[in-house]
C-alpha atoms as a PDB file:
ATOM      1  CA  UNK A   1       0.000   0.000   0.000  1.00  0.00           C
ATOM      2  CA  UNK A   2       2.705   2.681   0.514  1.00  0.00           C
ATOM      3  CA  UNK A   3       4.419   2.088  -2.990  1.00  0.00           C
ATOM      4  CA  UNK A   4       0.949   2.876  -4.398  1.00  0.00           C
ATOM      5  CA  UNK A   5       0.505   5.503  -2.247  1.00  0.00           C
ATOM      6  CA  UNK A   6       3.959   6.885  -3.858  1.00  0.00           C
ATOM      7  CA  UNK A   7       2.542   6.276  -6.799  1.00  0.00           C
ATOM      8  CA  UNK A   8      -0.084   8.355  -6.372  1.00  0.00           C
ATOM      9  CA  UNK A   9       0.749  11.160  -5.217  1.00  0.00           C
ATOM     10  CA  UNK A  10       3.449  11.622  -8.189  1.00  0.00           C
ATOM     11  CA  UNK A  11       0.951  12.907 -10.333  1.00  0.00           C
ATOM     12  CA  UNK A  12       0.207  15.839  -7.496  1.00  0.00           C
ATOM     13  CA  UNK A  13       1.744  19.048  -8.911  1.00  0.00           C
ATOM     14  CA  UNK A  14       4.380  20.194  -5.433  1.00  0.00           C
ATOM     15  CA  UNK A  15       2.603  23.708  -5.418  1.00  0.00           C
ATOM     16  CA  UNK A  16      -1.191  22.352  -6.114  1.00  0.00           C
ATOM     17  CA  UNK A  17      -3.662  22.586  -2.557  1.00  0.00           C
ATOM     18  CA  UNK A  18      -5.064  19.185  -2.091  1.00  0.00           C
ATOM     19  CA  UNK A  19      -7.508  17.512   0.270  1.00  0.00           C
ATOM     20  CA  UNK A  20      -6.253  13.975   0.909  1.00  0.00           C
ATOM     21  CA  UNK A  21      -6.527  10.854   3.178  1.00  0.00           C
ATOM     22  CA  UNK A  22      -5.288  11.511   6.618  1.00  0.00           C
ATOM     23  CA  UNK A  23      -2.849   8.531   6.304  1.00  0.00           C
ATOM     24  CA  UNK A  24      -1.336  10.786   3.028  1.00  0.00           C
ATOM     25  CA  UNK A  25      -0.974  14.400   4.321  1.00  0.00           C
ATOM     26  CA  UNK A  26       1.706  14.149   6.118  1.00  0.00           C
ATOM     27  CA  UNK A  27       4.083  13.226   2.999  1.00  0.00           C
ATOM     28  CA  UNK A  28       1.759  16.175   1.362  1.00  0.00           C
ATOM     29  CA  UNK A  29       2.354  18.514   4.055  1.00  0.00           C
ATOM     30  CA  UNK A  30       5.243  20.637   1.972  1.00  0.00           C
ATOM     31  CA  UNK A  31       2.481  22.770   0.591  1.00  0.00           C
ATOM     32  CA  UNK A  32       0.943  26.162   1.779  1.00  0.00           C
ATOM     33  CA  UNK A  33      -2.752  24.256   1.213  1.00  0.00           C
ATOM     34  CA  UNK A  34      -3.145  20.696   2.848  1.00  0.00           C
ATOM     35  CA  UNK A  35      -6.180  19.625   4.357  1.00  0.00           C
ATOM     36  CA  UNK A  36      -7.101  16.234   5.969  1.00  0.00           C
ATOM     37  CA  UNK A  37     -10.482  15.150   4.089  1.00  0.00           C
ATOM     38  CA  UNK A  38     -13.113  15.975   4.161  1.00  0.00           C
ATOM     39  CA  UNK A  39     -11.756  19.622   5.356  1.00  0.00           C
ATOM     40  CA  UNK A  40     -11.917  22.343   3.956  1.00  0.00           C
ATOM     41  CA  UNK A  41     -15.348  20.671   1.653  1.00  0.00           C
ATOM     42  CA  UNK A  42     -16.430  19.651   5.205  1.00  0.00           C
ATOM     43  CA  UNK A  43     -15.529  20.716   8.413  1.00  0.00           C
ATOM     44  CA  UNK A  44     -14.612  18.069  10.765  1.00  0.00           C
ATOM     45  CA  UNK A  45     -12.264  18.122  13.899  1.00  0.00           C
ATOM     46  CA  UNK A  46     -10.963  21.131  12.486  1.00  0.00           C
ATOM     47  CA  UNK A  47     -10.292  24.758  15.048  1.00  0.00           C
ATOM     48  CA  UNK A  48     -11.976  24.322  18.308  1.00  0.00           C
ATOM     49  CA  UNK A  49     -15.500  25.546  17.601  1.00  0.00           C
ATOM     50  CA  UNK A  50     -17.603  22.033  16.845  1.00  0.00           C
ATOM     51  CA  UNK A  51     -20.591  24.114  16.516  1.00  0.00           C
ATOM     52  CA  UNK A  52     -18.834  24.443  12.896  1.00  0.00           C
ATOM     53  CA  UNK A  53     -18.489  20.865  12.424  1.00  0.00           C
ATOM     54  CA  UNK A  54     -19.662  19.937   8.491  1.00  0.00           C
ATOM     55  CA  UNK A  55     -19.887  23.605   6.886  1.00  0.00           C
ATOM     56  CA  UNK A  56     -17.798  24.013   3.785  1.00  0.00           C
ATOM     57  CA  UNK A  57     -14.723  26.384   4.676  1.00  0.00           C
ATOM     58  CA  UNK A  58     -14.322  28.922   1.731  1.00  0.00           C
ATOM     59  CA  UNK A  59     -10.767  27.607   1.185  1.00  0.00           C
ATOM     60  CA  UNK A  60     -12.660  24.772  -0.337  1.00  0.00           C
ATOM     61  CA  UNK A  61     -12.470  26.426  -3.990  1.00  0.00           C
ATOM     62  CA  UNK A  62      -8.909  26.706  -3.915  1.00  0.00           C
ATOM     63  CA  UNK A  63      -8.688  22.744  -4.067  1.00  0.00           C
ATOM     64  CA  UNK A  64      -7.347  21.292  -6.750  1.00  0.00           C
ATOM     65  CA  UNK A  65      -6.156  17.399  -5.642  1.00  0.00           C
ATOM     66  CA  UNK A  66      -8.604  15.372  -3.820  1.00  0.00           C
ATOM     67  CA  UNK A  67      -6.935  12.483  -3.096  1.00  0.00           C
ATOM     68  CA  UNK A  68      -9.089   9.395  -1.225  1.00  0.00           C
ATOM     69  CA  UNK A  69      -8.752   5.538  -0.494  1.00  0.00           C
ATOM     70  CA  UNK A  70     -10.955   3.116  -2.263  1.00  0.00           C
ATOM     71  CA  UNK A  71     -13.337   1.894  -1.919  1.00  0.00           C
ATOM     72  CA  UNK A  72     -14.862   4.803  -0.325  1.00  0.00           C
ATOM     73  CA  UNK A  73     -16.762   4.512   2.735  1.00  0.00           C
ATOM     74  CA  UNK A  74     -20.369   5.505   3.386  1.00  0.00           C
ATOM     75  CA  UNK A  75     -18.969   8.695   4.883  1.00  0.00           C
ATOM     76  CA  UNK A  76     -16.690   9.745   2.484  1.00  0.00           C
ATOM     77  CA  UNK A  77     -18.704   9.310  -0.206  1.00  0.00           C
ATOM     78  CA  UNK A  78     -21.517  11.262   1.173  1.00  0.00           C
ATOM     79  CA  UNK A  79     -19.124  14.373   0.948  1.00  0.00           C
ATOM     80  CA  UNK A  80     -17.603  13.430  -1.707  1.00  0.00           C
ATOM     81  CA  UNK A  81     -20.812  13.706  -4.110  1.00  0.00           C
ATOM     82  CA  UNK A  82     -21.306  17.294  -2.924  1.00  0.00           C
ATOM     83  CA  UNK A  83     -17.960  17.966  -4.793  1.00  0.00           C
ATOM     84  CA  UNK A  84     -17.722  15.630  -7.492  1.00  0.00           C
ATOM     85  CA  UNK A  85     -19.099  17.745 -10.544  1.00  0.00           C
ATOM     86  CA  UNK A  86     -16.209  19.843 -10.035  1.00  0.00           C
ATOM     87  CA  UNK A  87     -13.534  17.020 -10.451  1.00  0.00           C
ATOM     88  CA  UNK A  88     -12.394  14.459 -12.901  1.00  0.00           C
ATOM     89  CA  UNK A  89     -10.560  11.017 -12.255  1.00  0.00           C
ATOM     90  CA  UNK A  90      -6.498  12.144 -13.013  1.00  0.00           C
ATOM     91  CA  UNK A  91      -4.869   8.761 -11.498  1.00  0.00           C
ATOM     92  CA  UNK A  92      -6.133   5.224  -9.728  1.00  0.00           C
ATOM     93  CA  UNK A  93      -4.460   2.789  -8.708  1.00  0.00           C
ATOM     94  CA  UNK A  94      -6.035  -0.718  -6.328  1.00  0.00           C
ATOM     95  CA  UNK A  95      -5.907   1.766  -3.157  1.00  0.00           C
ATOM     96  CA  UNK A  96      -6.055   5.296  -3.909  1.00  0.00           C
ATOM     97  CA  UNK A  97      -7.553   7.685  -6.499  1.00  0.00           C
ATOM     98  CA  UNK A  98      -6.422  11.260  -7.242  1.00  0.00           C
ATOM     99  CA  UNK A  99      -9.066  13.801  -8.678  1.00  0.00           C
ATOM    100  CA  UNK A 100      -8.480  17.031 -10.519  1.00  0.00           C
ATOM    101  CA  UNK A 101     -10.380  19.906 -10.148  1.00  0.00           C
ATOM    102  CA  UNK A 102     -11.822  21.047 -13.503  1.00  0.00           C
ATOM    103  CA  UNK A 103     -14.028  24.007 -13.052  1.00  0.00           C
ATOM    104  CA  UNK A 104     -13.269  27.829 -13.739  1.00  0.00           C
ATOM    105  CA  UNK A 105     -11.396  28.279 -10.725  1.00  0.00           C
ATOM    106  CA  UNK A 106      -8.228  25.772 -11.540  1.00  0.00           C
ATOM    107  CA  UNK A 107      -8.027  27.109 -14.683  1.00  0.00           C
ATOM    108  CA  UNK A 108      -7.769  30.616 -13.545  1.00  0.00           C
ATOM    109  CA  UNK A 109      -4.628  29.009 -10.927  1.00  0.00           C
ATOM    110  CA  UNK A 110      -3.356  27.462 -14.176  1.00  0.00           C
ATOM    111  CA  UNK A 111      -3.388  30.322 -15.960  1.00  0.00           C
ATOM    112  CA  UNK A 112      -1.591  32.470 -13.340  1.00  0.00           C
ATOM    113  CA  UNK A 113       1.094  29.560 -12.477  1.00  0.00           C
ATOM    114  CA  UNK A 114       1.901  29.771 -16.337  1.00  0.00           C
ATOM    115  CA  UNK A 115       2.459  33.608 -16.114  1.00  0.00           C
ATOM    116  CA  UNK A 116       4.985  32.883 -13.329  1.00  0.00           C
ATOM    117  CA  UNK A 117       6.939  30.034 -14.448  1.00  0.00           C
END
C-alpha cells in the first residue's frame, strides 16, 4: 500500500492545494494548502468551535487534488458527491484515487502559475 501511495501522489503538482486521506498528508504537508479530508469541503475536527463541524470552509475552492482511499466509505462518499461535478478522475491505482479539479477556478490558478513560471 505505501508504494501505491507513492505512486499516487506523483501525479500531485508540489505547489497544487489538495484535500487527501489523513494517512497521506503528512508526505503532502510541503504545501501552503493541505487539508485532511473531508476539510476544507467539510468541516470536521478542524479549530476548536464544533458548533462548525460539516460547513464548507471557503478555502474549499482553492482545491485542486482530492486524493481518497478506495473503496470509499459511506462517509466519504456522502461528501464526496457534494464535490464531485467539479472534479475528474487524473490517477487510480487498487488503493487510492487522485481527482483534478476542472471548473473555472483551476483554470484561472493554471493560468496564473503559467504567467509565473
Amino acid at each position: 500500500m505505501a508504494v501505491s501511495a507513492r505512486e499516487i501522489m506523483e501525479v500531485i503538482p508540489d505547489d497544487a492545494p489538495v484535500s487527501a486521506h489523513y494517512a497521506l498528508t503528512p508526505h503532502l504537508a510541503r504545501r501552503t494548502h493541505v487539508y485532511s479530508w473531508p476539510n476544507p469541503f467539510s468541516r470536521s475536527m478542524y479549530g476548536t468551535d464544533i458548533n462548525l463541524e460539516g460547513m464548507r470552509l471557503p478555502e474549499s475552492d482553492l482545491i485542486e487534488y482530492v486524493v481518497l482511499q478506495v473503496p470509499l466509505t459511506e462517509e466519504v462518499a456522502a461528501v464526496w458527491t457534494t464535490v464531485a461535478a467539479d472534479f475528474v478522475e487524473e490517477e487510480r491505482n487498487d488503493h487510492w484515487v487522485v481527482y483534478r479539479r476542472v471548473t473555472a477556478a483551476s483554470a484561472m490558478l493554471e493560468g496564473d502559475r503559467a504567467r509565473e513560471g
